[in-house]
N, C-alpha and C. Protein backbone atom coordinates (compact mmCIF):
# COMPACT_ATOMS: atom_id res chain seq x y z
N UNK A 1 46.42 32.77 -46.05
CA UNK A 1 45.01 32.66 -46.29
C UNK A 1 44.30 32.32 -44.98
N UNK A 2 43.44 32.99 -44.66
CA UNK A 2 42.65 32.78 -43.32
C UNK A 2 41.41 31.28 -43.54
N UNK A 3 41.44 30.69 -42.82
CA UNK A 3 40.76 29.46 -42.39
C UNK A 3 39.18 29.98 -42.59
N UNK A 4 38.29 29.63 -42.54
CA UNK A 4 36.91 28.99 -43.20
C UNK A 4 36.20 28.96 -41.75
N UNK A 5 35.40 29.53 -41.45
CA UNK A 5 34.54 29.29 -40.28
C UNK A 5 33.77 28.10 -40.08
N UNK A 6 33.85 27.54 -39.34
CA UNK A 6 33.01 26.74 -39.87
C UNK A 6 31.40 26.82 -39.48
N UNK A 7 30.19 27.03 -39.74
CA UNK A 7 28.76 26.88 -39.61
C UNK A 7 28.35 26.02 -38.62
N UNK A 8 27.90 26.34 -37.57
CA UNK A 8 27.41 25.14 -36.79
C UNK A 8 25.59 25.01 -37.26
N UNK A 9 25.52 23.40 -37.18
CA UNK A 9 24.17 22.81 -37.35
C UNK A 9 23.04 23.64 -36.21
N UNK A 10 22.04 24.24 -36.74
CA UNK A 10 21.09 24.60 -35.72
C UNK A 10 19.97 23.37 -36.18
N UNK A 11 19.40 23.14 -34.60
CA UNK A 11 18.55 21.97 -34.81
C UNK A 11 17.15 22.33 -35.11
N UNK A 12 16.86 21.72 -36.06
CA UNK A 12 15.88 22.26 -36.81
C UNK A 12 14.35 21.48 -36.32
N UNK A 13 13.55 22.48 -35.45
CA UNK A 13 12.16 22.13 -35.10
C UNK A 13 11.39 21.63 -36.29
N UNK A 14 10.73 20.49 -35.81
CA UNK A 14 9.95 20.30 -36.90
C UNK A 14 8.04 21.57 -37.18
N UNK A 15 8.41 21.01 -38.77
CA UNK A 15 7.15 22.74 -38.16
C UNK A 15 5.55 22.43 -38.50
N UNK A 16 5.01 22.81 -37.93
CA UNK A 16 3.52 22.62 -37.86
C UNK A 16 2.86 22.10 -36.55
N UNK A 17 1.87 21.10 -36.62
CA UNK A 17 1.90 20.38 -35.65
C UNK A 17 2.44 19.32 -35.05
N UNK A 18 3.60 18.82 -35.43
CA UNK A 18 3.99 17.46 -35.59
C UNK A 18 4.62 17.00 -33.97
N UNK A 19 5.16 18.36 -33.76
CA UNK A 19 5.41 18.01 -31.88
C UNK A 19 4.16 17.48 -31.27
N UNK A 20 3.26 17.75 -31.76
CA UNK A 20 1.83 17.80 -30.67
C UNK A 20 1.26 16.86 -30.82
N UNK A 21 1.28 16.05 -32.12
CA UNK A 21 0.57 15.06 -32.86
C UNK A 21 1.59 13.84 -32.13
N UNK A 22 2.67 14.08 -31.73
CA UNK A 22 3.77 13.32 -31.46
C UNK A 22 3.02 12.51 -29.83
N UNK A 23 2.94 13.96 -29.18
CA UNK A 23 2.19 13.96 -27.70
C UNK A 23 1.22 13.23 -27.47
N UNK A 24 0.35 13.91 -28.20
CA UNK A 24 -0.99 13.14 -28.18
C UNK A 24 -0.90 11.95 -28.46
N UNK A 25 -0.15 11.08 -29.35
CA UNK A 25 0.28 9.50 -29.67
C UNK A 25 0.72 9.01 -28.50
N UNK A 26 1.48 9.72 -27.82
CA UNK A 26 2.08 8.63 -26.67
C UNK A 26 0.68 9.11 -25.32
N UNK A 27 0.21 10.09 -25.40
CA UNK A 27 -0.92 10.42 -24.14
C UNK A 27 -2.39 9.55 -24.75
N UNK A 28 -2.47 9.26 -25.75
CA UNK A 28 -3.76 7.99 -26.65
C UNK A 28 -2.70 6.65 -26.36
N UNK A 29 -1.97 6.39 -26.25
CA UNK A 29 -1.42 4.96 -26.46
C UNK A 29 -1.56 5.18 -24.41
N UNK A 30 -1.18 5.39 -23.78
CA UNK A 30 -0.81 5.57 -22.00
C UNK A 30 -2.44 5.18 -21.71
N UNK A 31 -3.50 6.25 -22.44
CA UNK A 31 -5.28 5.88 -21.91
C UNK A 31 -5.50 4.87 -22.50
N UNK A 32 -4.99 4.04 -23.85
CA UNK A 32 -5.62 3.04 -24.22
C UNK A 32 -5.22 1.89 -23.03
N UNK A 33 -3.77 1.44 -22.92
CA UNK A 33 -3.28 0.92 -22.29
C UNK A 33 -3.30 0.65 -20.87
N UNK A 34 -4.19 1.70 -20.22
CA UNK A 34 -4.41 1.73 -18.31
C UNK A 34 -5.55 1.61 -18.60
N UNK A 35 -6.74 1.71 -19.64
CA UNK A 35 -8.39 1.65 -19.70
C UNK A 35 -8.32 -0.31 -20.39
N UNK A 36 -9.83 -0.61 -20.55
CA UNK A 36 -10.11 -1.80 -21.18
C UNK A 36 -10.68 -1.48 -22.24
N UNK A 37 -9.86 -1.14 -23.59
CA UNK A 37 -10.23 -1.15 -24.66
C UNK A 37 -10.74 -2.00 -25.74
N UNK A 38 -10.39 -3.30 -25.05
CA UNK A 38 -10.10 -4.69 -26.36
C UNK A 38 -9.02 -4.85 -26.35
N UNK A 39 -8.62 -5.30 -27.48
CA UNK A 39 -7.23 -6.25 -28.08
C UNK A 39 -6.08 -5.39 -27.93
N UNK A 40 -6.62 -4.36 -28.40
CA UNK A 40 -5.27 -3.12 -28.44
C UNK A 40 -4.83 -2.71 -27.18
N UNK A 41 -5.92 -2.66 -26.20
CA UNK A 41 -5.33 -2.11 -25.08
C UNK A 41 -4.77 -3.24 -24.57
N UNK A 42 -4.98 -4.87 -24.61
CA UNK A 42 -4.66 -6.07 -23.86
C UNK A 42 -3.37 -5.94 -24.64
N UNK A 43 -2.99 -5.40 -25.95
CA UNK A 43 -1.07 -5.72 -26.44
C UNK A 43 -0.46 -4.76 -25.19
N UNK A 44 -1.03 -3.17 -25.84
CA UNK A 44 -0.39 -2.36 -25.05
C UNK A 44 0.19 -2.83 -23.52
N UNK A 45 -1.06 -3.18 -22.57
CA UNK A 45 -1.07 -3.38 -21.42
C UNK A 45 0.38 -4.63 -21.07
N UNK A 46 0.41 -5.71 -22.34
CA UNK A 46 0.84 -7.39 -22.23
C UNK A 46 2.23 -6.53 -22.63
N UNK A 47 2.54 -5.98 -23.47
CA UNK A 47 3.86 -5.30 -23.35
C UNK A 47 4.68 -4.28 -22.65
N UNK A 48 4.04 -3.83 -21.88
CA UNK A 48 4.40 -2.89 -20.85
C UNK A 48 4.80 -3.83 -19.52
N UNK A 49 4.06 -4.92 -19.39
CA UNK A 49 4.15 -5.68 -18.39
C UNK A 49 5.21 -6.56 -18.47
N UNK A 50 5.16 -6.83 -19.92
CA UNK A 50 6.60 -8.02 -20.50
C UNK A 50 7.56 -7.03 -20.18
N UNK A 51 7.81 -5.57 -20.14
CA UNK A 51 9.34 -5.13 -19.94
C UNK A 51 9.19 -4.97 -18.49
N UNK A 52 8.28 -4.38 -17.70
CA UNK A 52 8.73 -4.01 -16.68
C UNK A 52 7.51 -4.64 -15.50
N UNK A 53 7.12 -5.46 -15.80
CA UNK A 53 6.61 -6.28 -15.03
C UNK A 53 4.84 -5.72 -14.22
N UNK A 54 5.63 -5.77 -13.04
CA UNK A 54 4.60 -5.77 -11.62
C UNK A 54 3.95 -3.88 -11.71
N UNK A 55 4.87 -3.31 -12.51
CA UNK A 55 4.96 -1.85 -12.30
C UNK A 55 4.62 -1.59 -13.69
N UNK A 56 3.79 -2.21 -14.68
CA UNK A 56 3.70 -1.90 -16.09
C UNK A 56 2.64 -0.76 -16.12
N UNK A 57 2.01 -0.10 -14.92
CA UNK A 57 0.60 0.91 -14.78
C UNK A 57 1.86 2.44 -14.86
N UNK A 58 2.73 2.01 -14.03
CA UNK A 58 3.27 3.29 -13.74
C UNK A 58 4.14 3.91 -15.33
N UNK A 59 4.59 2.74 -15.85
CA UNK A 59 5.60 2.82 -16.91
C UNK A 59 4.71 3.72 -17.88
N UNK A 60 3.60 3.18 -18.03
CA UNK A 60 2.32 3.86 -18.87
C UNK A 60 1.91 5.24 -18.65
N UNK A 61 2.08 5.69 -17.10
CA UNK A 61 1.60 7.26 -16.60
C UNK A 61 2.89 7.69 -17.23
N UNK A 62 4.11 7.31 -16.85
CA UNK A 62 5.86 8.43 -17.19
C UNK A 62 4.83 8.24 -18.99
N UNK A 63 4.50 7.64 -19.32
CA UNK A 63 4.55 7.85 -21.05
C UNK A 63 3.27 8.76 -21.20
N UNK A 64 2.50 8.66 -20.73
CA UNK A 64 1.01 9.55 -21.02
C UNK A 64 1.71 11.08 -20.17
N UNK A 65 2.84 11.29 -19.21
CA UNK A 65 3.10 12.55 -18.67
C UNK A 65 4.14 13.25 -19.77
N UNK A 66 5.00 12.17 -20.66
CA UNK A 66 5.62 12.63 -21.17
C UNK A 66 4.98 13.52 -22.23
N UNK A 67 4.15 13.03 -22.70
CA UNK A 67 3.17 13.13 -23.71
C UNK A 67 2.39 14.36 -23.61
N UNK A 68 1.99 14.63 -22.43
CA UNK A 68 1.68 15.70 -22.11
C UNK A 68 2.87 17.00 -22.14
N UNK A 69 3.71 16.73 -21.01
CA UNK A 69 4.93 17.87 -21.64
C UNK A 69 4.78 18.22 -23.18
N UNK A 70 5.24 17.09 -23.55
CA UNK A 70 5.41 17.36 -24.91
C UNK A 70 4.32 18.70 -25.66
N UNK A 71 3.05 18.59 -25.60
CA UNK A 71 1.65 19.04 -25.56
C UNK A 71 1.53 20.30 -25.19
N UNK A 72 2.35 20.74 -24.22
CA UNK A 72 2.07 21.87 -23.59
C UNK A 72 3.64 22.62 -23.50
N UNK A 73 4.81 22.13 -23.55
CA UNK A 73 5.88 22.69 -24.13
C UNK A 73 6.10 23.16 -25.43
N UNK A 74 5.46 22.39 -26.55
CA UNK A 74 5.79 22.06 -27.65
C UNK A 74 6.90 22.17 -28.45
N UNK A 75 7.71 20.76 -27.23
CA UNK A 75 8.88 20.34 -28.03
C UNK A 75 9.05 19.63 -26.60
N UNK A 76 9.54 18.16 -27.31
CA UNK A 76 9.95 16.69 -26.82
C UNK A 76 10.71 16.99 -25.87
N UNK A 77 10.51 16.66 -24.27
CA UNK A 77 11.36 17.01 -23.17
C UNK A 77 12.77 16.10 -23.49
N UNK A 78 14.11 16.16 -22.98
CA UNK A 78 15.52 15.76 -22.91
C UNK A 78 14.92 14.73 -21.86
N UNK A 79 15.04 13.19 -21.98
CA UNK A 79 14.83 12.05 -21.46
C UNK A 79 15.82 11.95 -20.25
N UNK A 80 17.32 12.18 -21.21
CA UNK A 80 18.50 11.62 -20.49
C UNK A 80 19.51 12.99 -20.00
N UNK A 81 18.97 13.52 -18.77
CA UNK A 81 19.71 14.46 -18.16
C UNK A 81 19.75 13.43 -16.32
N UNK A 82 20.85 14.06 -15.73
CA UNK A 82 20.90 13.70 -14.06
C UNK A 82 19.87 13.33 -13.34
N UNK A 83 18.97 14.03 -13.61
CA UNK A 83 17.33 13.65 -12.80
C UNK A 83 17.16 12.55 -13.15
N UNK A 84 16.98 12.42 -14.73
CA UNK A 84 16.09 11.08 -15.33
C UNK A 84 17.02 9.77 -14.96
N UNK A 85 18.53 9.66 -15.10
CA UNK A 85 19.11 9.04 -15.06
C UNK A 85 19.29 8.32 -13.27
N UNK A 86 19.13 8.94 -12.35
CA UNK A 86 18.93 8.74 -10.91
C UNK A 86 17.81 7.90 -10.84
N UNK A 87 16.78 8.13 -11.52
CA UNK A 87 15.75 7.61 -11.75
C UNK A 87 15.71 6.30 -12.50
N UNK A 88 16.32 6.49 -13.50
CA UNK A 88 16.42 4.90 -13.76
C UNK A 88 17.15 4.08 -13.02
N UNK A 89 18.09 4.86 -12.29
CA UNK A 89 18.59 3.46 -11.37
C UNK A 89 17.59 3.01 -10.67
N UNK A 90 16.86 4.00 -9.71
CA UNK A 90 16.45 3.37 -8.81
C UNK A 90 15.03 2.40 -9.60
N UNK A 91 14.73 2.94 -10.74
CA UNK A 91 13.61 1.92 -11.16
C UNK A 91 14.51 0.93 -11.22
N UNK A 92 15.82 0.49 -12.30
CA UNK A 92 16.13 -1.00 -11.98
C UNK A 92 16.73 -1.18 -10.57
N UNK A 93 16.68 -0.47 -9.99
CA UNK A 93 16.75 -1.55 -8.59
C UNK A 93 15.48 -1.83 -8.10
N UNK A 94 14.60 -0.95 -8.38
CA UNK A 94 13.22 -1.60 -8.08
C UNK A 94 12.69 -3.07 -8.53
N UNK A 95 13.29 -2.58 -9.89
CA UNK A 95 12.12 -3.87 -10.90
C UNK A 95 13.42 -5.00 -10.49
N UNK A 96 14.81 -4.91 -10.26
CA UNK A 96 15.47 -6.07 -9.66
C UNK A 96 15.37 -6.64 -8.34
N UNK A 97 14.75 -6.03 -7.43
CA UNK A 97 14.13 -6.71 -5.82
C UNK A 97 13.19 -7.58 -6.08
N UNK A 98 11.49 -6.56 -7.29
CA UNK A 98 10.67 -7.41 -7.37
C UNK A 98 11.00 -8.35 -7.92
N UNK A 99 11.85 -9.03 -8.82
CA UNK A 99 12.45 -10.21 -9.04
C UNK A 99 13.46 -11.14 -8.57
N UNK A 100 13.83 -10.90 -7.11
CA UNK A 100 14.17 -11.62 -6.54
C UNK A 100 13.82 -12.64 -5.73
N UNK A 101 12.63 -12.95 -5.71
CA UNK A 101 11.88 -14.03 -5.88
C UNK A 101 12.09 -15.41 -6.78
N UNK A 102 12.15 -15.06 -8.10
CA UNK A 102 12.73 -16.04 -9.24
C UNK A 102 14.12 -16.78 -8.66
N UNK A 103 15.12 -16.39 -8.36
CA UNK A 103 16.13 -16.77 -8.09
C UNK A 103 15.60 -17.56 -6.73
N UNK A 104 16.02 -19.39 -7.35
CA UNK A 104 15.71 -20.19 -6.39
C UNK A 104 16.96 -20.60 -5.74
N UNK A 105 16.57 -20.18 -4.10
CA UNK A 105 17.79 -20.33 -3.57
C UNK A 105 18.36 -21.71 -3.31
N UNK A 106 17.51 -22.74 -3.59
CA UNK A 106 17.80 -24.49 -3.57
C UNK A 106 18.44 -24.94 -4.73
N UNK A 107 17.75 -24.70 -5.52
CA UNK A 107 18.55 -24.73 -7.03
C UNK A 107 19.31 -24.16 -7.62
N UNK A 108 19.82 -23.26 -7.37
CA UNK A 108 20.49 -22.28 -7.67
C UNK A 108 21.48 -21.31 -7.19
N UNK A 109 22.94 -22.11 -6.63
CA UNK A 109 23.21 -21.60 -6.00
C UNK A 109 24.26 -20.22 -6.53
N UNK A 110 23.69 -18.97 -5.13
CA UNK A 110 24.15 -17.49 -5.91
C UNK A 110 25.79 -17.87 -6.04
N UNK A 111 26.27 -18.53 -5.90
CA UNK A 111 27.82 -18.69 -5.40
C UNK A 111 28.39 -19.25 -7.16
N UNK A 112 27.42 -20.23 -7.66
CA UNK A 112 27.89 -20.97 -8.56
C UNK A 112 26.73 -20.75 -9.86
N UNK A 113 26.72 -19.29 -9.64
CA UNK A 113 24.95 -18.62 -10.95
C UNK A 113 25.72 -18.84 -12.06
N UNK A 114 25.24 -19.25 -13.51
CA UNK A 114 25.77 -18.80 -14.61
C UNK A 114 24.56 -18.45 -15.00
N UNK A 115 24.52 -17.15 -16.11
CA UNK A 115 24.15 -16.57 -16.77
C UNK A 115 23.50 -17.23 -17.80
N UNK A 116 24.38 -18.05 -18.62
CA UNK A 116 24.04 -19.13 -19.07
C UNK A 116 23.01 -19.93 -19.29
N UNK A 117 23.41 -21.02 -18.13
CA UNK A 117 22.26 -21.64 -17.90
C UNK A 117 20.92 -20.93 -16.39
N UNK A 118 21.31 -20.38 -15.72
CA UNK A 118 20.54 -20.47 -14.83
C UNK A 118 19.82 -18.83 -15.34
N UNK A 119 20.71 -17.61 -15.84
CA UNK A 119 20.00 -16.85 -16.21
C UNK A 119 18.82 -16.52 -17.15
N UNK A 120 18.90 -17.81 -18.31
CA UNK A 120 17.92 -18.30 -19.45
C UNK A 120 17.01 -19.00 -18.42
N UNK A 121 17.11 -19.63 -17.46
CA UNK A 121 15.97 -20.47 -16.86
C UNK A 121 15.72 -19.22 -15.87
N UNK A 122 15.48 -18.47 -15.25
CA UNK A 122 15.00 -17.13 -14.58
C UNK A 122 14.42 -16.52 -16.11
N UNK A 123 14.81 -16.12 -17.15
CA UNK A 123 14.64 -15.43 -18.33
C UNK A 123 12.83 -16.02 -18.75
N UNK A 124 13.15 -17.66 -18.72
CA UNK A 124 12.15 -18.34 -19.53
C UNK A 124 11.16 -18.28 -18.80
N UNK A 125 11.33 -18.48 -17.34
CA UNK A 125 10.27 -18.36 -16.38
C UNK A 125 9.16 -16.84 -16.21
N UNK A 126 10.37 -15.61 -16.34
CA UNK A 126 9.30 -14.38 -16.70
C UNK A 126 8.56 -14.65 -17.81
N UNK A 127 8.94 -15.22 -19.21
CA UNK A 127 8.16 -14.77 -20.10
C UNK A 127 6.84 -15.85 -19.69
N UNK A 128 6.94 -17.03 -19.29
CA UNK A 128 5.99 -18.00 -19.27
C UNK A 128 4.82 -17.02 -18.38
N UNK A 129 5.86 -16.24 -17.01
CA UNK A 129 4.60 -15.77 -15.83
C UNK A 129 3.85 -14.53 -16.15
N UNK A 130 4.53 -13.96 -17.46
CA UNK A 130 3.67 -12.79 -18.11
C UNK A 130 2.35 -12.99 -19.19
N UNK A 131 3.17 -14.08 -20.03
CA UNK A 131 2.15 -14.54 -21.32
C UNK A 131 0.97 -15.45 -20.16
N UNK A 132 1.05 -15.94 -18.88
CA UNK A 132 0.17 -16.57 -18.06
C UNK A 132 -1.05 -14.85 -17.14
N UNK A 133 0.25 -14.14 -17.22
CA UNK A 133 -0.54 -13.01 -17.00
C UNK A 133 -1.56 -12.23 -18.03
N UNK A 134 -0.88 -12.12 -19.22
CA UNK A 134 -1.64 -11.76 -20.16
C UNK A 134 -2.89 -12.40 -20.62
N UNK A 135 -2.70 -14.04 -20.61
CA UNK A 135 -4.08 -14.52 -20.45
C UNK A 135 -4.70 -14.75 -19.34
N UNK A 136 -4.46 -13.72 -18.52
CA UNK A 136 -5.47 -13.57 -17.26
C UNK A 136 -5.13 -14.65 -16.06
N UNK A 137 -4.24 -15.68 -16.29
CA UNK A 137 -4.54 -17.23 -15.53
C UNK A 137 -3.91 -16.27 -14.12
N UNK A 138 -2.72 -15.56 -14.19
CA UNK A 138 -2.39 -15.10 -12.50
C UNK A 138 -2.21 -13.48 -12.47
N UNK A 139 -2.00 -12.93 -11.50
CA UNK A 139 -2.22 -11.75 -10.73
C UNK A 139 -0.63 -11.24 -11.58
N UNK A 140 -0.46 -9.62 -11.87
CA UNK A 140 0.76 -8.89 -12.53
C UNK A 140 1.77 -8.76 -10.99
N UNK A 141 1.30 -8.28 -10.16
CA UNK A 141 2.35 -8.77 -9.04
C UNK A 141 3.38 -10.14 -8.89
N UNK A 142 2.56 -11.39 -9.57
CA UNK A 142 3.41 -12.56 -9.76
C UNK A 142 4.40 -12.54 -11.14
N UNK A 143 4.05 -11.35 -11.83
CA UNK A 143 5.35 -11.24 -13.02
C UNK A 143 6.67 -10.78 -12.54
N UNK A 144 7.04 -10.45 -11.20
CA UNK A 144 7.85 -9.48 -10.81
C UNK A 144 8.53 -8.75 -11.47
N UNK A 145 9.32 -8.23 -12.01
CA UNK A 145 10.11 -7.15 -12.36
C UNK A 145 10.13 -7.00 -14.14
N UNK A 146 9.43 -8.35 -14.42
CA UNK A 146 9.38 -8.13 -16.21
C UNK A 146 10.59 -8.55 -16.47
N UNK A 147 11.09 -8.49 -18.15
CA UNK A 147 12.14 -9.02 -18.72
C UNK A 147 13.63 -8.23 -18.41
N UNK A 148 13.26 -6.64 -17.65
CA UNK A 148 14.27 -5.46 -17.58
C UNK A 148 14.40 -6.68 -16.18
N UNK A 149 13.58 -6.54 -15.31
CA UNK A 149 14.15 -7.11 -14.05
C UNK A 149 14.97 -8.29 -13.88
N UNK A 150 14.49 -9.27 -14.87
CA UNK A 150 15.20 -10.53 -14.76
C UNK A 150 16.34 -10.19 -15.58
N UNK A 151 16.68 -9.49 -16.11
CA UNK A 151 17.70 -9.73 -16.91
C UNK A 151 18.97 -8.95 -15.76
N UNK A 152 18.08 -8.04 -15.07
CA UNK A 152 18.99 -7.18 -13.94
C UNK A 152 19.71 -7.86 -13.01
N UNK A 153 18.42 -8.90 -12.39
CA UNK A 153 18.58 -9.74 -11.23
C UNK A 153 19.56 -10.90 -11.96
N UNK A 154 19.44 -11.31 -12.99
CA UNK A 154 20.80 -12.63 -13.63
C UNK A 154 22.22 -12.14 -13.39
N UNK A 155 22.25 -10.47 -13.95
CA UNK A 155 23.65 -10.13 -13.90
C UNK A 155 24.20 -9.87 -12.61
N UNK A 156 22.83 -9.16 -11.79
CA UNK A 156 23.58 -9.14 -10.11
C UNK A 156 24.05 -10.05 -9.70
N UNK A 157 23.07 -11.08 -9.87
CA UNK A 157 23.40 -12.39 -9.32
C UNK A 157 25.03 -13.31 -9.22
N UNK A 158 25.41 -13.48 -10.66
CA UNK A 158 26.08 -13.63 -11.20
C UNK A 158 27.61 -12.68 -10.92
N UNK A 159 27.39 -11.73 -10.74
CA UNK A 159 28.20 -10.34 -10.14
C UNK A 159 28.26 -11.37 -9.04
């Protein structure tokens, strides 16, 4: 008896507008978030900054460009190919320099870092210098690298 072919899954586009409606959500969330909208744009803005800090304007353009592809391809670009991935390194090595600042070299010595304790006290200190950012008290350059960075800069460290 001969074996059974088997059917492969074709991936099934979603149909109507729903790619586009998709786009336009993340290219309306990118303008709310870089403009002064009110409350909505101050989350948007206060969470973009909580992940990636000093660089939370740019994080917002990759999402309003994606958004656009999306818009004018119509269908969701592949995030995670060689390009994108080169790219995220060098963003966390970015957003881990701008947080090398946090790491106090008196207190803290790189020789004897734990993760532990000294990486939760680098950890606690971003969120305090963002939620201080978010209510306006200091400049987004003093958040350095956001919660991606500190969490980067604990494990280098520690490495």
């Amino acid at each position: 008896m001969a074996k059974k072919k088997k059917r492969k899954e074709e991936n099934v586009e979603p149909k109507g507008y729903v790619i586009e409606l998709k786009g336009i959500f993340l290219v309306l969330i990118a303008i709310i978030g870089l403009c002064p909208f009110g409350p909505v744009a101050d989350f948007i803005k206060g969470f973009s900054c909580f992940l990636f800090g000093a660089l939370w304007a740019l994080f917002l353009v990759f999402l309003g460009g994606i958004g656009i592809s999306t818009i004018i391809k119509r269908k969701i670009p592949k995030i995670v190919n060689g390009k994108t991935i080169g790219i995220f390194v060098i963003l966390i090595g970015v957003l881990t320099l701008l947080h090398m600042s946090y790491i106090d070299k008196d207190s803290m010595d790189p020789n004897k870092f734990s993760i532990l304790k000294d990486g939760v006290t680098v950890l606690k200190t971003t969120v305090d210098n963002v939620m201080a950012y978010i209510n306006t008290s200091i400049s987004a350059a003093d958040t350095g690298g956001g919660v991606i960075g500190a969490i980067f800069v604990s494990v280098f460290t520690a490495l």
